[in-house]
C-alpha atoms as a PDB file:
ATOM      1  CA  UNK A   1      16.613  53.766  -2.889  1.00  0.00           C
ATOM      2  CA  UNK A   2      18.754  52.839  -0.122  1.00  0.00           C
ATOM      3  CA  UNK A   3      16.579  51.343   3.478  1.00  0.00           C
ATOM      4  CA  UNK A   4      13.048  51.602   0.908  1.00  0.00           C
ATOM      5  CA  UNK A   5      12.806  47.544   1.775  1.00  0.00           C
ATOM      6  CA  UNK A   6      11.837  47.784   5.908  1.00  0.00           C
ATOM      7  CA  UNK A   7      12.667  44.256   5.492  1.00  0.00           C
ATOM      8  CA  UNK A   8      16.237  44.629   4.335  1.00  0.00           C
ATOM      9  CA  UNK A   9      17.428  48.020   5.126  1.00  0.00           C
ATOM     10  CA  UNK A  10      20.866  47.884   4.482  1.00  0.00           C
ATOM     11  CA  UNK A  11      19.926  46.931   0.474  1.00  0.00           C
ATOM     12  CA  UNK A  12      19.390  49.533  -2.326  1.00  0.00           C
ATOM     13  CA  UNK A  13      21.528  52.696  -3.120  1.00  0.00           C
ATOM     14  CA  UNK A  14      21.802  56.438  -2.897  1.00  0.00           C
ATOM     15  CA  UNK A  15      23.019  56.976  -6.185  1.00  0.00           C
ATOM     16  CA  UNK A  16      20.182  59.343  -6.433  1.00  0.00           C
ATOM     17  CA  UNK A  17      21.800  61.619  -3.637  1.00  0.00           C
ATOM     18  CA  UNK A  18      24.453  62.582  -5.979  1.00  0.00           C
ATOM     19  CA  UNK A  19      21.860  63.751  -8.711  1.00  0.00           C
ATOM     20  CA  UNK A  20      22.027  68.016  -8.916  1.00  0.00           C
ATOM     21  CA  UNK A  21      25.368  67.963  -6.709  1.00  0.00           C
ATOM     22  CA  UNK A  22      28.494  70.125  -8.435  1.00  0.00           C
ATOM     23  CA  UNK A  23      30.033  67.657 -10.683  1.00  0.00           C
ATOM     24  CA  UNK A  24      33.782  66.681  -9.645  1.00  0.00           C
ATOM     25  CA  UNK A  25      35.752  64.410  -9.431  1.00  0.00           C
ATOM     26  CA  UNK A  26      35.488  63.335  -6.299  1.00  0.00           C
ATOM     27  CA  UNK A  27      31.758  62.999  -6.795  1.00  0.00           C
ATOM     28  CA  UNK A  28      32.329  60.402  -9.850  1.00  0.00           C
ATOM     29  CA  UNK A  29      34.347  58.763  -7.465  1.00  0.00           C
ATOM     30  CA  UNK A  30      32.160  58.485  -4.610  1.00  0.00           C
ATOM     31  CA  UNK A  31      29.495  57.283  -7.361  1.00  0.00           C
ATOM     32  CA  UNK A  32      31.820  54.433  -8.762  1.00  0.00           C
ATOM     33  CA  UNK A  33      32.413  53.434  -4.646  1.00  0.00           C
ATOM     34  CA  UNK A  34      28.692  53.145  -4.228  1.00  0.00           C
ATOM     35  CA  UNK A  35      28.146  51.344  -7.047  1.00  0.00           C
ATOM     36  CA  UNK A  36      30.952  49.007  -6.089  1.00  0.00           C
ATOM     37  CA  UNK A  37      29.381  48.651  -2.994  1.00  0.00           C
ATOM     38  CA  UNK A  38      25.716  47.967  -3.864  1.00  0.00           C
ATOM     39  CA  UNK A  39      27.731  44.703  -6.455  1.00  0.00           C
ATOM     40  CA  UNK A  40      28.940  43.620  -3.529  1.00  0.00           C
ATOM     41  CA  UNK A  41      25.715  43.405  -1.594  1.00  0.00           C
ATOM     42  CA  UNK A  42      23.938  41.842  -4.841  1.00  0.00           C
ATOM     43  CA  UNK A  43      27.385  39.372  -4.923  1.00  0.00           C
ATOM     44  CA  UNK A  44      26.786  38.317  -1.006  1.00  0.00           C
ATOM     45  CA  UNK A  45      23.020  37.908  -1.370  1.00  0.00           C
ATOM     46  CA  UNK A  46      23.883  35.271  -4.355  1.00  0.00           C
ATOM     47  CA  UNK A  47      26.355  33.701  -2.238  1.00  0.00           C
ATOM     48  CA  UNK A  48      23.706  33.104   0.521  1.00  0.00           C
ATOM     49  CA  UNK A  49      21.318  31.922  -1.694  1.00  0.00           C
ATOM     50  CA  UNK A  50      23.633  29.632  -3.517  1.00  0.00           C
ATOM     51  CA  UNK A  51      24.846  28.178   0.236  1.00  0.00           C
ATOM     52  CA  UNK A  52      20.497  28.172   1.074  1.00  0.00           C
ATOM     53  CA  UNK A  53      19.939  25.671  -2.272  1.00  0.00           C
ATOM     54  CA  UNK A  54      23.472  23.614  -1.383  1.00  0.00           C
ATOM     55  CA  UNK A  55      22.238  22.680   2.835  1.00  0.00           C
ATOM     56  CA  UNK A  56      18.545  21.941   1.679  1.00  0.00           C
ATOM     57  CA  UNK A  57      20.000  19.911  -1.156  1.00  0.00           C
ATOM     58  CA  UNK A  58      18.067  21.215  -3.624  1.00  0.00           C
ATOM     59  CA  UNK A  59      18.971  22.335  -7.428  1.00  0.00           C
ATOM     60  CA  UNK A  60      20.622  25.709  -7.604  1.00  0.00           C
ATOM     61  CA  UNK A  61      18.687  28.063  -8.841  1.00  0.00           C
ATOM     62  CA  UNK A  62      21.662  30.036 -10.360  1.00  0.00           C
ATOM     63  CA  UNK A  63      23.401  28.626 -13.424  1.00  0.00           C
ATOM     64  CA  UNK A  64      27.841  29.360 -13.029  1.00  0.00           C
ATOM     65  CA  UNK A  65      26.653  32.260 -15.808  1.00  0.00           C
ATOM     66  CA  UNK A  66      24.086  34.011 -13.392  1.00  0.00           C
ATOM     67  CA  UNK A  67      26.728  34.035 -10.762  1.00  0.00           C
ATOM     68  CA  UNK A  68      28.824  37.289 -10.104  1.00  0.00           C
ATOM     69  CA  UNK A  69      32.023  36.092  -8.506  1.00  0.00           C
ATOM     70  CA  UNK A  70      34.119  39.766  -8.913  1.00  0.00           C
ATOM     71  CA  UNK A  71      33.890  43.163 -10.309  1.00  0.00           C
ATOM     72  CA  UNK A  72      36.595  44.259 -13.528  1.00  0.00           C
ATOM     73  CA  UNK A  73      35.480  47.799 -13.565  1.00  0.00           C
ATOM     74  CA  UNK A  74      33.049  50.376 -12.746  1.00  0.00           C
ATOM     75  CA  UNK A  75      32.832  53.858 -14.448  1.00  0.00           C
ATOM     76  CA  UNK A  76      30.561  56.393 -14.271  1.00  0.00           C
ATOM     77  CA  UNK A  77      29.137  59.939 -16.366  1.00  0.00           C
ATOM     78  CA  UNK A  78      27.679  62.458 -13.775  1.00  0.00           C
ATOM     79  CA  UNK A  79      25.503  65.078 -14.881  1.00  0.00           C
ATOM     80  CA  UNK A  80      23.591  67.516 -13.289  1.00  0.00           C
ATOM     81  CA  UNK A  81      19.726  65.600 -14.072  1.00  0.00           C
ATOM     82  CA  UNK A  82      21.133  61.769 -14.539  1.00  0.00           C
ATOM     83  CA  UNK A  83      24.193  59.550 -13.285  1.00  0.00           C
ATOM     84  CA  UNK A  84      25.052  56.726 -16.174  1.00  0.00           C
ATOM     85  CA  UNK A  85      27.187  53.855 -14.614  1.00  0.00           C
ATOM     86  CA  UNK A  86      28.671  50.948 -16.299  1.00  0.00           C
ATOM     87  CA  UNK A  87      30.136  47.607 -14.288  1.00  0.00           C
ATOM     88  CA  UNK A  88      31.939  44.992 -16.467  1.00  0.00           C
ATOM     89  CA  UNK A  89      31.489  41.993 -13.553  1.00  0.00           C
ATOM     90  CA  UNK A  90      32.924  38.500 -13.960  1.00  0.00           C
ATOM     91  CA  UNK A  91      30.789  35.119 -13.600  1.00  0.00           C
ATOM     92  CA  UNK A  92      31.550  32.321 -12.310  1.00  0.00           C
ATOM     93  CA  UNK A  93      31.883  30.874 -15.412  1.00  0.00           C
ATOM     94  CA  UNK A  94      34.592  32.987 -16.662  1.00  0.00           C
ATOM     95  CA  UNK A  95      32.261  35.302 -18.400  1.00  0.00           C
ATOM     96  CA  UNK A  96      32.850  38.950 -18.784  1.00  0.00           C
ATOM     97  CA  UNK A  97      29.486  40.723 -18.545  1.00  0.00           C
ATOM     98  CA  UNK A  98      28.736  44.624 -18.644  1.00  0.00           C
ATOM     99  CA  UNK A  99      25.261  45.725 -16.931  1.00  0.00           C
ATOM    100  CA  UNK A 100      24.733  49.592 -17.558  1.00  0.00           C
ATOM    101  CA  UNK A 101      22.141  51.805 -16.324  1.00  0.00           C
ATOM    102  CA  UNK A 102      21.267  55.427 -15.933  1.00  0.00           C
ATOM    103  CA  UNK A 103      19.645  57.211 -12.837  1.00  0.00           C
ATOM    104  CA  UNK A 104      17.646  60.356 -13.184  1.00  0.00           C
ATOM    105  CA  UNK A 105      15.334  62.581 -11.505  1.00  0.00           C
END
């Protein structure tokens, strides 16, 4: 859930906000925004970890698979007890990868 973490507020989501709301369109859209937007926190939080392993010289602890680099496409099914969203991200290494999940009360 989105500010859960005291120690990193501005992580998580509020995907389950959206959960019981009338179903439109605008509310799949404002679901496929947020889950663009918590890929792009996971895709800076990589990027600073990636920088953290480069300046202390040490191994990465990311292979150019593990690394998200962009997002191809985000959809998303709202219903009234569950949201299921679908991202097809792209890897460093050229890979096309789709991570799905649901969200329900």
């Amino acid at each position: 859930e989105y500010g859960a973490d005291r120690f990193h507020p501005d992580l998580g989501s509020t995907l389950i906000q959206f959960i019981g709301q009338p179903i439109t369109e605008e509310t799949k859209r404002l679901v496929q925004a947020e889950l663009s937007r918590v890929i792009q926190q996971y895709i800076l939080v990589q990027q600073r970890e990636v920088l953290q392993d480069h300046l202390n010289q040490r191994a990465s602890r990311f292979d150019a698979s593990d690394v998200v680099v962009g997002i191809t496409g985000v959809t998303a099914t709202v219903g009234f007890t569950s949201i299921a969203v679908t991202a097809s991200l792209l890897t460093q290494s050229g890979q096309q990868i789709n991570v799905s999940r649901t969200v329900t009360i």
